[in-house]
C-alpha atoms as a PDB file:
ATOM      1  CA  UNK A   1      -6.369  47.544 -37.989  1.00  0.00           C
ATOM      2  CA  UNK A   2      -6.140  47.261 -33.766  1.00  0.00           C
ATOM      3  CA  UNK A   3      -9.375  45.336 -33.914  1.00  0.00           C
ATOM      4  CA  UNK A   4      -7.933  43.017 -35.973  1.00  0.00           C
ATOM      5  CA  UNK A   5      -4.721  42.846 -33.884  1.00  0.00           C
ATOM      6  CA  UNK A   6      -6.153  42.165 -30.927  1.00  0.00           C
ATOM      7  CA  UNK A   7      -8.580  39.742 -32.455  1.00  0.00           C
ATOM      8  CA  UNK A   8      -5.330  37.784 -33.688  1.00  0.00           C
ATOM      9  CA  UNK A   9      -3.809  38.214 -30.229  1.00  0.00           C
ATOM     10  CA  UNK A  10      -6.292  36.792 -28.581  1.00  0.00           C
ATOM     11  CA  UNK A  11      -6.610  34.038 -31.505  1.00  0.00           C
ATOM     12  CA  UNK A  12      -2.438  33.121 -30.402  1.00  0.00           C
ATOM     13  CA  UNK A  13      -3.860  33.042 -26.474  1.00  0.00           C
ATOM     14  CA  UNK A  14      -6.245  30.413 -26.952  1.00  0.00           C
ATOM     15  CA  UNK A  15      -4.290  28.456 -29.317  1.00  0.00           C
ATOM     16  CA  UNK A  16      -1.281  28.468 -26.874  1.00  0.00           C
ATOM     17  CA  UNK A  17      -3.301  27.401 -23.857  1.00  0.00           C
ATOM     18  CA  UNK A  18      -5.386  24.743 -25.783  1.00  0.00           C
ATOM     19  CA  UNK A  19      -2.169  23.290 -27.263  1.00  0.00           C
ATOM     20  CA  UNK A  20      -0.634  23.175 -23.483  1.00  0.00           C
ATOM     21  CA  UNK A  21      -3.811  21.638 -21.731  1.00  0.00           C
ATOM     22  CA  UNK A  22      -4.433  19.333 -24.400  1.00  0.00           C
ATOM     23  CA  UNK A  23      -0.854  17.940 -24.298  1.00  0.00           C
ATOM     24  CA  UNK A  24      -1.255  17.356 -20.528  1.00  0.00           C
ATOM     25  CA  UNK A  25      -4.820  15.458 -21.279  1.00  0.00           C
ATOM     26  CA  UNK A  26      -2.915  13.602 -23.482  1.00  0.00           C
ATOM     27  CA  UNK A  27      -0.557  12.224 -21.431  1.00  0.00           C
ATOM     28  CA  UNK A  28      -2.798  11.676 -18.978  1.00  0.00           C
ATOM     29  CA  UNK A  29      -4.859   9.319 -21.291  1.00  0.00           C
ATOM     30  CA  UNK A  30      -1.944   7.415 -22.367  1.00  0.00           C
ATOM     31  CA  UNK A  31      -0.899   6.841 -18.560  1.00  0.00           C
ATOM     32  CA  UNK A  32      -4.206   6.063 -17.682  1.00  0.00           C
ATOM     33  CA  UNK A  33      -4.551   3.574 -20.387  1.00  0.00           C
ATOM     34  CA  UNK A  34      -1.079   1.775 -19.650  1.00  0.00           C
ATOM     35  CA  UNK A  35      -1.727   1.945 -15.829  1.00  0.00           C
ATOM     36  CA  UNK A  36      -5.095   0.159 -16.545  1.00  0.00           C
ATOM     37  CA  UNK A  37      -3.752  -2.423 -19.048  1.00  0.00           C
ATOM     38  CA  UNK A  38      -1.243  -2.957 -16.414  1.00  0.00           C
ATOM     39  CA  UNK A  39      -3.706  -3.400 -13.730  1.00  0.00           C
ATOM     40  CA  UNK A  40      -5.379  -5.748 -16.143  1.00  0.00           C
ATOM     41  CA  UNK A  41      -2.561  -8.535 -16.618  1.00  0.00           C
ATOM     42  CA  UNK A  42      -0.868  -7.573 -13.135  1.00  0.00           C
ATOM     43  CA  UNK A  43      -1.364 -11.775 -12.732  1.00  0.00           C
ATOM     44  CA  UNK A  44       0.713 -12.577  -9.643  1.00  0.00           C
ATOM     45  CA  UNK A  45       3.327  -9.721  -9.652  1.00  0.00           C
ATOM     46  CA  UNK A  46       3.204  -8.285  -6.268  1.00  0.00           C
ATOM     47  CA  UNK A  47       2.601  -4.786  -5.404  1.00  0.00           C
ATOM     48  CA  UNK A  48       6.377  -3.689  -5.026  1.00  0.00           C
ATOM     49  CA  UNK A  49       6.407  -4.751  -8.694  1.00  0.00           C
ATOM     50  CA  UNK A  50       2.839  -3.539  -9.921  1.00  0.00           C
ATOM     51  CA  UNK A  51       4.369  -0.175  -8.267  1.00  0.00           C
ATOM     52  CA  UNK A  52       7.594  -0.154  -9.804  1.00  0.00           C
ATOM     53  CA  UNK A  53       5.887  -0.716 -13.618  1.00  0.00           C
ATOM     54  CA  UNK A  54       3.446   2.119 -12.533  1.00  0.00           C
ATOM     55  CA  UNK A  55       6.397   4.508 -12.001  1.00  0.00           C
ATOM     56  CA  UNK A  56       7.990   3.349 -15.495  1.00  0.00           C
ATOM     57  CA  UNK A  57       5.033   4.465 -17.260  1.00  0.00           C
ATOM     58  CA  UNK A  58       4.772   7.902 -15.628  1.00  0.00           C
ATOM     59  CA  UNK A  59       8.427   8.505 -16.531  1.00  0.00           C
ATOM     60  CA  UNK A  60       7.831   6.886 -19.930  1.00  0.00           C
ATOM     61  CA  UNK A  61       4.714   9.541 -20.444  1.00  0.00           C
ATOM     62  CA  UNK A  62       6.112  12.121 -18.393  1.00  0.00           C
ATOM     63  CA  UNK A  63       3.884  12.167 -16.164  1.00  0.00           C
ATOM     64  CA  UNK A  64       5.406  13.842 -12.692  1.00  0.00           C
ATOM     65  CA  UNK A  65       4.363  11.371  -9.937  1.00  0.00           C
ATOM     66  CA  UNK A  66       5.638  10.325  -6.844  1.00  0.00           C
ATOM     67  CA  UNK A  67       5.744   6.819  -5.604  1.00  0.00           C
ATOM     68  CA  UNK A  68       3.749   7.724  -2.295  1.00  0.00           C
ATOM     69  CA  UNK A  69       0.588   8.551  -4.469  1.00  0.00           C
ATOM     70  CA  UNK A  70       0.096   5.346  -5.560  1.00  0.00           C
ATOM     71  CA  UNK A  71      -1.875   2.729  -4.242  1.00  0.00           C
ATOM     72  CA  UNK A  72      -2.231  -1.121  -4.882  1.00  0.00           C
ATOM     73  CA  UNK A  73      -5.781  -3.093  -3.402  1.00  0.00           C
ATOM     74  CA  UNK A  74      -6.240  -6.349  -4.190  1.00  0.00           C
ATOM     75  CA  UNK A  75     -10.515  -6.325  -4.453  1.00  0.00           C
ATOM     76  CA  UNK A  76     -11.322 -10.737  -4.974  1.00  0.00           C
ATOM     77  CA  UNK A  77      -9.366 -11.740  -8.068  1.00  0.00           C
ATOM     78  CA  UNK A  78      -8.847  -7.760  -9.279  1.00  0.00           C
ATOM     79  CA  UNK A  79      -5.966  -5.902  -9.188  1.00  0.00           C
ATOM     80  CA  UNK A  80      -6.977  -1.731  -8.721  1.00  0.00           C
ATOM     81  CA  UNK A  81      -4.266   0.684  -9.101  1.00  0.00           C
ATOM     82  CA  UNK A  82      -4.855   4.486  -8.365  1.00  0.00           C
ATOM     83  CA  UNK A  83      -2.386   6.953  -8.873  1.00  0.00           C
ATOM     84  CA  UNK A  84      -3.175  10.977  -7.910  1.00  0.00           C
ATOM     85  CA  UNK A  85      -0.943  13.690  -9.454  1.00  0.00           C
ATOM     86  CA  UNK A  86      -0.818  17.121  -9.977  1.00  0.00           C
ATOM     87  CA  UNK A  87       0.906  19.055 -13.387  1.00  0.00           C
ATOM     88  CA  UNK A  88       1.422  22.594 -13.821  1.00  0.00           C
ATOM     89  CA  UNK A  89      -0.350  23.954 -16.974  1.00  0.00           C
ATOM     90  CA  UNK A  90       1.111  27.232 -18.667  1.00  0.00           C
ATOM     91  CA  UNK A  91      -2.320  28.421 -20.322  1.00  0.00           C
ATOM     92  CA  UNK A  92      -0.892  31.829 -20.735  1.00  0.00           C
ATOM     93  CA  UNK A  93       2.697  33.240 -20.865  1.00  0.00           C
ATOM     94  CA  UNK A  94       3.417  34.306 -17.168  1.00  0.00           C
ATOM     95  CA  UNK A  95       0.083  32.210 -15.838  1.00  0.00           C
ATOM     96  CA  UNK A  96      -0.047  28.693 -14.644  1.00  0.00           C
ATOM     97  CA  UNK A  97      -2.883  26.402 -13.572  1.00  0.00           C
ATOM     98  CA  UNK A  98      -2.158  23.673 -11.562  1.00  0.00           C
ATOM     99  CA  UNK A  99      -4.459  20.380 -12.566  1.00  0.00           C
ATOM    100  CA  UNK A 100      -4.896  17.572 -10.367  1.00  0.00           C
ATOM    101  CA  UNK A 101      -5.352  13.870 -12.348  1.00  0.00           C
ATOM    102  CA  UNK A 102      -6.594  10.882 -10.424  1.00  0.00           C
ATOM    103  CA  UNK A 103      -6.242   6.998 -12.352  1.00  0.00           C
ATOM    104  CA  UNK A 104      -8.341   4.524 -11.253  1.00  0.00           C
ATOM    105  CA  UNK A 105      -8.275   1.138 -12.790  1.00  0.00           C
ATOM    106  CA  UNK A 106     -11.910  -0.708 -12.336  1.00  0.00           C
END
């Protein structure tokens, strides 16, 4: 009977952290994706603007970034956008991972 209790309890652990890191790698691909799309048909927006859309999609994904970490080069005809943040992860109750998630459009 504690076998199998602490089998379940351990079962609820790595539920709980898998659900919570794979919610943050989830928003993470949905930023990364809009951020890239944006990058894509950026046409001749300027940077200010390319930034401003860039900070609508992280609060549209809730994603926390701030405006200094992120970064507009013009590369020939391309538009690259990269955007660094970090998120806190809760993987167990009472411990938290911090994750650092870089976007680069190519």
């Amino acid at each position: 009977m504690f076998r199998k209790l602490i089998s379940f309890a351990i079962f609820v652990a790595i539920v709980y952290a898998t659900v919570n890191a794979g919610a943050a790698y989830l928003r993470y691909q949905q930023f990364k994706d809009a951020v890239r799309e944006t990058a894509l048909f950026a046409g001749t927006k300027t940077d200010d603007q390319l930034k401003a859309r860039v900070m609508e999609l992280a609060e549209r994904d809730e994603v926390p970034l701030d405006p200094e970490y992120v970064r507009i080069d013009r590369v020939a005809d391309r538009v690259v956008i990269s955007a660094s943040y970090v998120e806190i992860i809760k993987l167990l109750p009472g411990y938290e991972r911090q994750w650092q998630f870089d976007v680069v459009t190519r």
